[in-house]
N, C-alpha and C. Protein backbone atom coordinates (compact mmCIF):
# COMPACT_ATOMS: atom_id res chain seq x y z
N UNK A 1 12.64 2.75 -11.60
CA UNK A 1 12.01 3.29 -10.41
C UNK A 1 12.59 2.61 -9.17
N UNK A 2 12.93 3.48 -8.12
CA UNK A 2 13.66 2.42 -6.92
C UNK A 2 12.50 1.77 -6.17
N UNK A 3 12.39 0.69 -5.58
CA UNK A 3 11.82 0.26 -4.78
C UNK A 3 11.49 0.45 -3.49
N UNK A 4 9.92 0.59 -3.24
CA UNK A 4 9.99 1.34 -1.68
C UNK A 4 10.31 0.53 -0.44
N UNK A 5 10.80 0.72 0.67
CA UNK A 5 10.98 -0.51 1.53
C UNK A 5 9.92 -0.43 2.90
N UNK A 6 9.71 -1.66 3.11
CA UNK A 6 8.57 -1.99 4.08
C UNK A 6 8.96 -2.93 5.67
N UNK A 7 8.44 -2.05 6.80
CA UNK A 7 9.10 -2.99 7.53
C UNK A 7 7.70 -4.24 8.34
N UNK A 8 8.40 -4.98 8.16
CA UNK A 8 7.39 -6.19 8.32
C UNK A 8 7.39 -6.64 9.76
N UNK A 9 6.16 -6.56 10.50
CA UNK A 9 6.17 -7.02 12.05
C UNK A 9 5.94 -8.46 12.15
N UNK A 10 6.62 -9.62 12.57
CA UNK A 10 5.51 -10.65 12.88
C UNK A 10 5.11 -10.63 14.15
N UNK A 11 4.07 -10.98 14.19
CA UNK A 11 2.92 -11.16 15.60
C UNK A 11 2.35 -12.47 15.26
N UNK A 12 2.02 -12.44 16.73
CA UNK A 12 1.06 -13.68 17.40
C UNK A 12 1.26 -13.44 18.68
N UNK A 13 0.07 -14.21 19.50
CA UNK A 13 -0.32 -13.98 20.73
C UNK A 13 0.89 -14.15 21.58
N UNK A 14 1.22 -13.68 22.68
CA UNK A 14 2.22 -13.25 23.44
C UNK A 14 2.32 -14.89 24.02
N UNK A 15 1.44 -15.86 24.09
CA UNK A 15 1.24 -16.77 24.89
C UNK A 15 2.08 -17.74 24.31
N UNK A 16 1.53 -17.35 22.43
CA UNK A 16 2.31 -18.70 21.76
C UNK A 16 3.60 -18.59 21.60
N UNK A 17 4.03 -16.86 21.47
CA UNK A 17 5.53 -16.67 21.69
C UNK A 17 6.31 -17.78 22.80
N UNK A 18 5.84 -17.51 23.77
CA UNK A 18 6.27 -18.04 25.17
C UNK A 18 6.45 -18.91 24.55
N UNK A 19 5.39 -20.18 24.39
CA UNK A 19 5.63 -21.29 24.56
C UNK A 19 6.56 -22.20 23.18
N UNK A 20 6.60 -20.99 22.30
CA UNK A 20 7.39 -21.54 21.34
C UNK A 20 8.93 -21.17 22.12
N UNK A 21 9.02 -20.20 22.87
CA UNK A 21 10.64 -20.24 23.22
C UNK A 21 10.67 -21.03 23.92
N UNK A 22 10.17 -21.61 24.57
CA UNK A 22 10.66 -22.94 25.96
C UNK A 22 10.52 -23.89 24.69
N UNK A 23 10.04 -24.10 23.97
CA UNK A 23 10.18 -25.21 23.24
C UNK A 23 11.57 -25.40 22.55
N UNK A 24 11.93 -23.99 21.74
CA UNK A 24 13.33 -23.71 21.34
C UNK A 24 14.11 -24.57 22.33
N UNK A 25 13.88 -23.63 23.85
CA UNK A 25 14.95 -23.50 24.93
C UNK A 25 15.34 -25.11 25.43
N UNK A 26 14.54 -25.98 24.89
CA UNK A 26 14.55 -27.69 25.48
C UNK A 26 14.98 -28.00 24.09
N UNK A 27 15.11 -27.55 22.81
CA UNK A 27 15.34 -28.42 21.87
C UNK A 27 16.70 -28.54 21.42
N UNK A 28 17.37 -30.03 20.97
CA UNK A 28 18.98 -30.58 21.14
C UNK A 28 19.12 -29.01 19.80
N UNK A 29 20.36 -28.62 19.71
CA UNK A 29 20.71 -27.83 18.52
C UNK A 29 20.35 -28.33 17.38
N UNK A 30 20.36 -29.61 16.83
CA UNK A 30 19.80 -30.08 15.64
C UNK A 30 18.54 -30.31 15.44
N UNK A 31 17.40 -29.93 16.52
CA UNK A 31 16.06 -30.04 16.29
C UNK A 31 16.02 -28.56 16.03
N UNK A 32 16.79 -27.27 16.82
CA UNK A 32 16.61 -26.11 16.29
C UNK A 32 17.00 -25.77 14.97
N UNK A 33 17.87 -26.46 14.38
CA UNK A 33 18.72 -26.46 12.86
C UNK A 33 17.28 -26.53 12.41
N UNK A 34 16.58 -27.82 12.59
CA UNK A 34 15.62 -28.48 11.43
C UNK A 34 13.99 -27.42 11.31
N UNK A 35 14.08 -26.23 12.57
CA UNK A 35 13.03 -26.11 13.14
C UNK A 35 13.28 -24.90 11.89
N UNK A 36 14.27 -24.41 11.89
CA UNK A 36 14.85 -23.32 11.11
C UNK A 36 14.71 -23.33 9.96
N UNK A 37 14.96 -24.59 9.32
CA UNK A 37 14.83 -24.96 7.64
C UNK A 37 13.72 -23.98 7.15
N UNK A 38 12.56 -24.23 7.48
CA UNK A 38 11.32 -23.38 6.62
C UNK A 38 11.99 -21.78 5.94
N UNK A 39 12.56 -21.22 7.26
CA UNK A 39 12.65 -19.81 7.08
C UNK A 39 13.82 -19.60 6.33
N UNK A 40 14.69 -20.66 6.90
CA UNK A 40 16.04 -20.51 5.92
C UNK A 40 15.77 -20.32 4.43
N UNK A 41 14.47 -21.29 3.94
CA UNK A 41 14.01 -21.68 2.78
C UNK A 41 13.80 -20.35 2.15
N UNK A 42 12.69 -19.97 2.93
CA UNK A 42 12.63 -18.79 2.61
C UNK A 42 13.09 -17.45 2.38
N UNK A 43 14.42 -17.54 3.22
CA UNK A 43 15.33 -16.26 3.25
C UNK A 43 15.78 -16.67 1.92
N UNK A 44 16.00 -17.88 1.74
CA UNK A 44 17.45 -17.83 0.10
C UNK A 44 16.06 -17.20 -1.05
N UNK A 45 15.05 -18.33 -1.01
CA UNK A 45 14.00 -17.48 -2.11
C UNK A 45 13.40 -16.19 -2.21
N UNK A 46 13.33 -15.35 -1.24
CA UNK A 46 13.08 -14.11 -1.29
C UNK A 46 14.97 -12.75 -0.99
N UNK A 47 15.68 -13.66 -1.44
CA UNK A 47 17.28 -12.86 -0.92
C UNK A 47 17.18 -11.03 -1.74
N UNK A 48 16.65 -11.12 -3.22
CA UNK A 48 16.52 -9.87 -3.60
C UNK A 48 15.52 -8.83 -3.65
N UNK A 49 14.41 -9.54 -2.71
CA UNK A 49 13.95 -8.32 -1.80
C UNK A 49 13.96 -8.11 -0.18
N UNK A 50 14.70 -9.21 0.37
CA UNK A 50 15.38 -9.00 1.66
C UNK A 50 16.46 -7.65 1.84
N UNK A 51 15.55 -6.52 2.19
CA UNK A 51 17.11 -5.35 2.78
C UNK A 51 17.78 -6.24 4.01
N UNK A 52 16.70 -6.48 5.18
CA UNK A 52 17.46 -6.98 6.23
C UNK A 52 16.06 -8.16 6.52
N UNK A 53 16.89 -9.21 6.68
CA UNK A 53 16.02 -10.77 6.76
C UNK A 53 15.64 -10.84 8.29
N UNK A 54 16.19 -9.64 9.30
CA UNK A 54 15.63 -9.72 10.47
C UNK A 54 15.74 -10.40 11.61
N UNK A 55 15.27 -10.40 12.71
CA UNK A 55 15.83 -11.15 13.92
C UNK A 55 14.56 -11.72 14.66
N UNK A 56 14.52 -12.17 15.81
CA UNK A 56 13.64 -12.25 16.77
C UNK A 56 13.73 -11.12 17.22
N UNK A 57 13.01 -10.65 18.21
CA UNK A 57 12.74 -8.99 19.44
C UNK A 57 12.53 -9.85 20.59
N UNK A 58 13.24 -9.34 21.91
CA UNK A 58 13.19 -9.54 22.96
C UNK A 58 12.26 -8.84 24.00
N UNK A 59 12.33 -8.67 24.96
CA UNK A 59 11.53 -8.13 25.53
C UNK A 59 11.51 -6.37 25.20
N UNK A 60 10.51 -6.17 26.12
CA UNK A 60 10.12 -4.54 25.41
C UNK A 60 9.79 -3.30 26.90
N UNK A 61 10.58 -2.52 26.69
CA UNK A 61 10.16 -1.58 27.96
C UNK A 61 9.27 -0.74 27.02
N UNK A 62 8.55 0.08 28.16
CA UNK A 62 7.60 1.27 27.47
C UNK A 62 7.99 2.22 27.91
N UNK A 63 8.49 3.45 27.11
CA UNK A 63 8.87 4.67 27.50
C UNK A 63 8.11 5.79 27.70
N UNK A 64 7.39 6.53 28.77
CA UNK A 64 6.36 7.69 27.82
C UNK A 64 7.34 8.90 29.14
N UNK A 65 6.26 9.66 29.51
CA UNK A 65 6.87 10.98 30.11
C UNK A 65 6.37 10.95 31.27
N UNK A 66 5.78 9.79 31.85
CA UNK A 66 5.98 8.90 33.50
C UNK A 66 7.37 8.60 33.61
N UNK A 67 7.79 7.96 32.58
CA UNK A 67 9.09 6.59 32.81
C UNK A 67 8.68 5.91 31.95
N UNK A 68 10.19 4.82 32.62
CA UNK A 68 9.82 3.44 31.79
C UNK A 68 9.38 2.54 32.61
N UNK A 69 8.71 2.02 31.67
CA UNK A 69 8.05 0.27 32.46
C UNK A 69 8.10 -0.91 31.40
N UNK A 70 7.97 -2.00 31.89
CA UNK A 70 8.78 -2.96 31.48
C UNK A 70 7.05 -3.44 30.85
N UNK A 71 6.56 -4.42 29.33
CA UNK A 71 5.75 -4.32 28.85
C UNK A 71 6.08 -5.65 28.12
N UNK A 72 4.49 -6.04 27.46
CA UNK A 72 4.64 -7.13 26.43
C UNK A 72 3.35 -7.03 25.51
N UNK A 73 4.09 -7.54 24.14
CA UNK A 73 3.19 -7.35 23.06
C UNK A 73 3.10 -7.93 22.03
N UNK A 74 2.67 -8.25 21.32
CA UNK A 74 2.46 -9.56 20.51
C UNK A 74 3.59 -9.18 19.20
N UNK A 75 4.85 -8.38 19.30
CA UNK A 75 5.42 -8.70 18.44
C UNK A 75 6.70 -9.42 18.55
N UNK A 76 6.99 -10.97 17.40
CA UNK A 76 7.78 -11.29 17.87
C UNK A 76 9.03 -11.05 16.91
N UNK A 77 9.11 -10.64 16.02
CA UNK A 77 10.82 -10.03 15.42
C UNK A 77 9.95 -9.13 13.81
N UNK A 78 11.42 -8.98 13.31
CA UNK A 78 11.00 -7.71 12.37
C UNK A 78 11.78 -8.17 11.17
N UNK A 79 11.26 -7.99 10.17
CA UNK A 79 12.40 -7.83 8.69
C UNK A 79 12.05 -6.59 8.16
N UNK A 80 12.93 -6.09 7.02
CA UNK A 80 12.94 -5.26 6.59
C UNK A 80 12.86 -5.72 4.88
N UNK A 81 11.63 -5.44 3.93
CA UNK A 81 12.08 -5.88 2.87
C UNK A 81 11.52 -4.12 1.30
N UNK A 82 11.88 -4.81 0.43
CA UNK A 82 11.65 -3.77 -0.82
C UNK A 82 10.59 -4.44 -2.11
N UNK A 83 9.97 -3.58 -2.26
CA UNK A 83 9.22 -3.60 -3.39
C UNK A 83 8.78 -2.74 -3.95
N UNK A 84 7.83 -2.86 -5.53
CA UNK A 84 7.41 -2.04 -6.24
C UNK A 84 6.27 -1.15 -5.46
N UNK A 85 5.24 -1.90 -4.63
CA UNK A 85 4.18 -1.66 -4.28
C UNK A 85 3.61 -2.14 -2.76
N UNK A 86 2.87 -1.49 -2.09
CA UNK A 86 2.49 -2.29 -0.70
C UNK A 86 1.70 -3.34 -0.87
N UNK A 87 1.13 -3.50 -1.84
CA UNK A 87 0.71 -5.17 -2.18
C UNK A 87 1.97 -6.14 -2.90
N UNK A 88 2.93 -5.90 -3.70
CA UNK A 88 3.38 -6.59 -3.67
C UNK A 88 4.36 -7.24 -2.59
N UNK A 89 4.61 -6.36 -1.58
CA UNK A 89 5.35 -6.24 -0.57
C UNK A 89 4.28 -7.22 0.49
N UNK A 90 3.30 -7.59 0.51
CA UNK A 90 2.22 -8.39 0.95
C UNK A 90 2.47 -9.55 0.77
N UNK A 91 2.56 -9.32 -0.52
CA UNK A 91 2.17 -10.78 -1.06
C UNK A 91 3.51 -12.07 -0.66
N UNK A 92 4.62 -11.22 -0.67
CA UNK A 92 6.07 -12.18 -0.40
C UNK A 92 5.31 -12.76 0.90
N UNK A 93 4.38 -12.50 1.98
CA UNK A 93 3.91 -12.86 3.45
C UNK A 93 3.05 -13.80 3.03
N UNK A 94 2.77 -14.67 1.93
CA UNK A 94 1.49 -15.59 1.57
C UNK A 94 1.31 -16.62 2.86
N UNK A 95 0.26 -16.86 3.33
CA UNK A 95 -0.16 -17.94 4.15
C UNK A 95 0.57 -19.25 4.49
N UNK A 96 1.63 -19.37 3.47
CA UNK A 96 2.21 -21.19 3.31
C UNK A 96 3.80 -20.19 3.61
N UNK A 97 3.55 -18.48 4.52
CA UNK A 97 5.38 -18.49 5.00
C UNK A 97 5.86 -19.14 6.52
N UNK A 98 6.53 -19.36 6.93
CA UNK A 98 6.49 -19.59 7.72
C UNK A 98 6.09 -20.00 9.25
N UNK A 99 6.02 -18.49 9.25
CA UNK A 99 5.35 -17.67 10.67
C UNK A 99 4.34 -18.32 10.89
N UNK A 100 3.84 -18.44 10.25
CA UNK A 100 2.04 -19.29 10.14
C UNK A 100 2.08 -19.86 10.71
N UNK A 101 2.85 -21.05 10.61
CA UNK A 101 2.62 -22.29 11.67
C UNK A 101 2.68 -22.04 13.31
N UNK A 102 2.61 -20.52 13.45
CA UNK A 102 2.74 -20.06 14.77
C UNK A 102 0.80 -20.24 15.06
N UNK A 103 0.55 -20.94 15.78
CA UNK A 103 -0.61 -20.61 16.08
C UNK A 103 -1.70 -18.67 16.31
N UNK A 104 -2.40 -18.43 15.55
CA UNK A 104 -3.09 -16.95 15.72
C UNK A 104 -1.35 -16.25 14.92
N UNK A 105 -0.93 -16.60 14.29
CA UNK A 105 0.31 -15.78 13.54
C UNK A 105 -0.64 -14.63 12.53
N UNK A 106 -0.20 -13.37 12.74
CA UNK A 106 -0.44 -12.64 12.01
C UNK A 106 0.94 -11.72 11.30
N UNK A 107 0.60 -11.16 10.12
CA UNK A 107 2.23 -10.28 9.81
C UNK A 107 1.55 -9.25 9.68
N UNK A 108 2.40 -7.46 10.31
CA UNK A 108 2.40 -6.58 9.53
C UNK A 108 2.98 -5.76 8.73
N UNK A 109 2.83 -5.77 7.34
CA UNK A 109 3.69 -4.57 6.41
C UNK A 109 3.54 -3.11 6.61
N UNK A 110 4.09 -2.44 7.01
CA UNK A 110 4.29 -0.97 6.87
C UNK A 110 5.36 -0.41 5.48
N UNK A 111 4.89 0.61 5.15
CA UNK A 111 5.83 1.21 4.39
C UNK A 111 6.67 1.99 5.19
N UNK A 112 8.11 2.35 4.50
CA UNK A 112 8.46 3.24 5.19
C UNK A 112 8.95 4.17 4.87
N UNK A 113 8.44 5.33 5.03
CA UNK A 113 8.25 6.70 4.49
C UNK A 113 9.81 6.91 4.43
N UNK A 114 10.06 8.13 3.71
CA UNK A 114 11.23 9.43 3.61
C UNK A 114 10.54 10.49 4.87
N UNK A 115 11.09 10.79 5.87
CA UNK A 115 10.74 12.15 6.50
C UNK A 115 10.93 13.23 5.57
N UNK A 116 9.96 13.98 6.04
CA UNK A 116 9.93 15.23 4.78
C UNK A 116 11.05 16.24 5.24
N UNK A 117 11.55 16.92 4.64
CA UNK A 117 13.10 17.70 4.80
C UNK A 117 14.38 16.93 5.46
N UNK A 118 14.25 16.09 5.43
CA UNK A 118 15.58 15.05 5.84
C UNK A 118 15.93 14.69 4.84
């Protein structure tokens, strides 16, 4: 059976974002190396259900049928991963991943559909 794939949001409050990037933005390159380890950890142990291990997200405009305007929202990057099931696809997010240590860190899994006639 192929595996369905899910795209995973992380969030947390827009505030702690901030203040984790100025923290990045002051830290020597080898405090960012070490800051990194956790996730690194985690990318090698989860590698065969990683489609895409994901990035940070930068800022965010809002598009509707006013225009655009420039916006912010508690998400701070995205992966893309595969599994049997939307719980098991959960569960790779256990409490002791990373993100957590983001203060108010929350993750969300979505599945992601086939459009119908595409």
């Amino acid at each position: 059976m192929k595996k369905k794939q899910y795209l995973v949001l992380y969030m947390a409050p827009i505030a702690e974002f901030q203040k984790l990037m100025a923290e990045m933005a002051d830290a020597s390159p080898e405090e960012r190396e070490a800051g990194m380890t956790d996730w690194n950890d985690w990318i090698d142990m989860n590698k065969k259900e990683l489609v895409d291990a994901g990035k940070p997200l930068g800022k965010t405009k809002r598009v509707t049928v006013e225009g655009v305007t420039d916006t912010k929202n508690d998400i701070g990057g995205y992966s893309i991963v595969q599994a049997e099931s939307h719980e098991e696809a959960a569960k790779l997010f256990s409490t002791s991943h990373p993100h957590f240590k983001i203060p108010g860190a929350w993750v969300d899994v979505m599945e992601i559909m086939d459009m119908p006639g595409m």
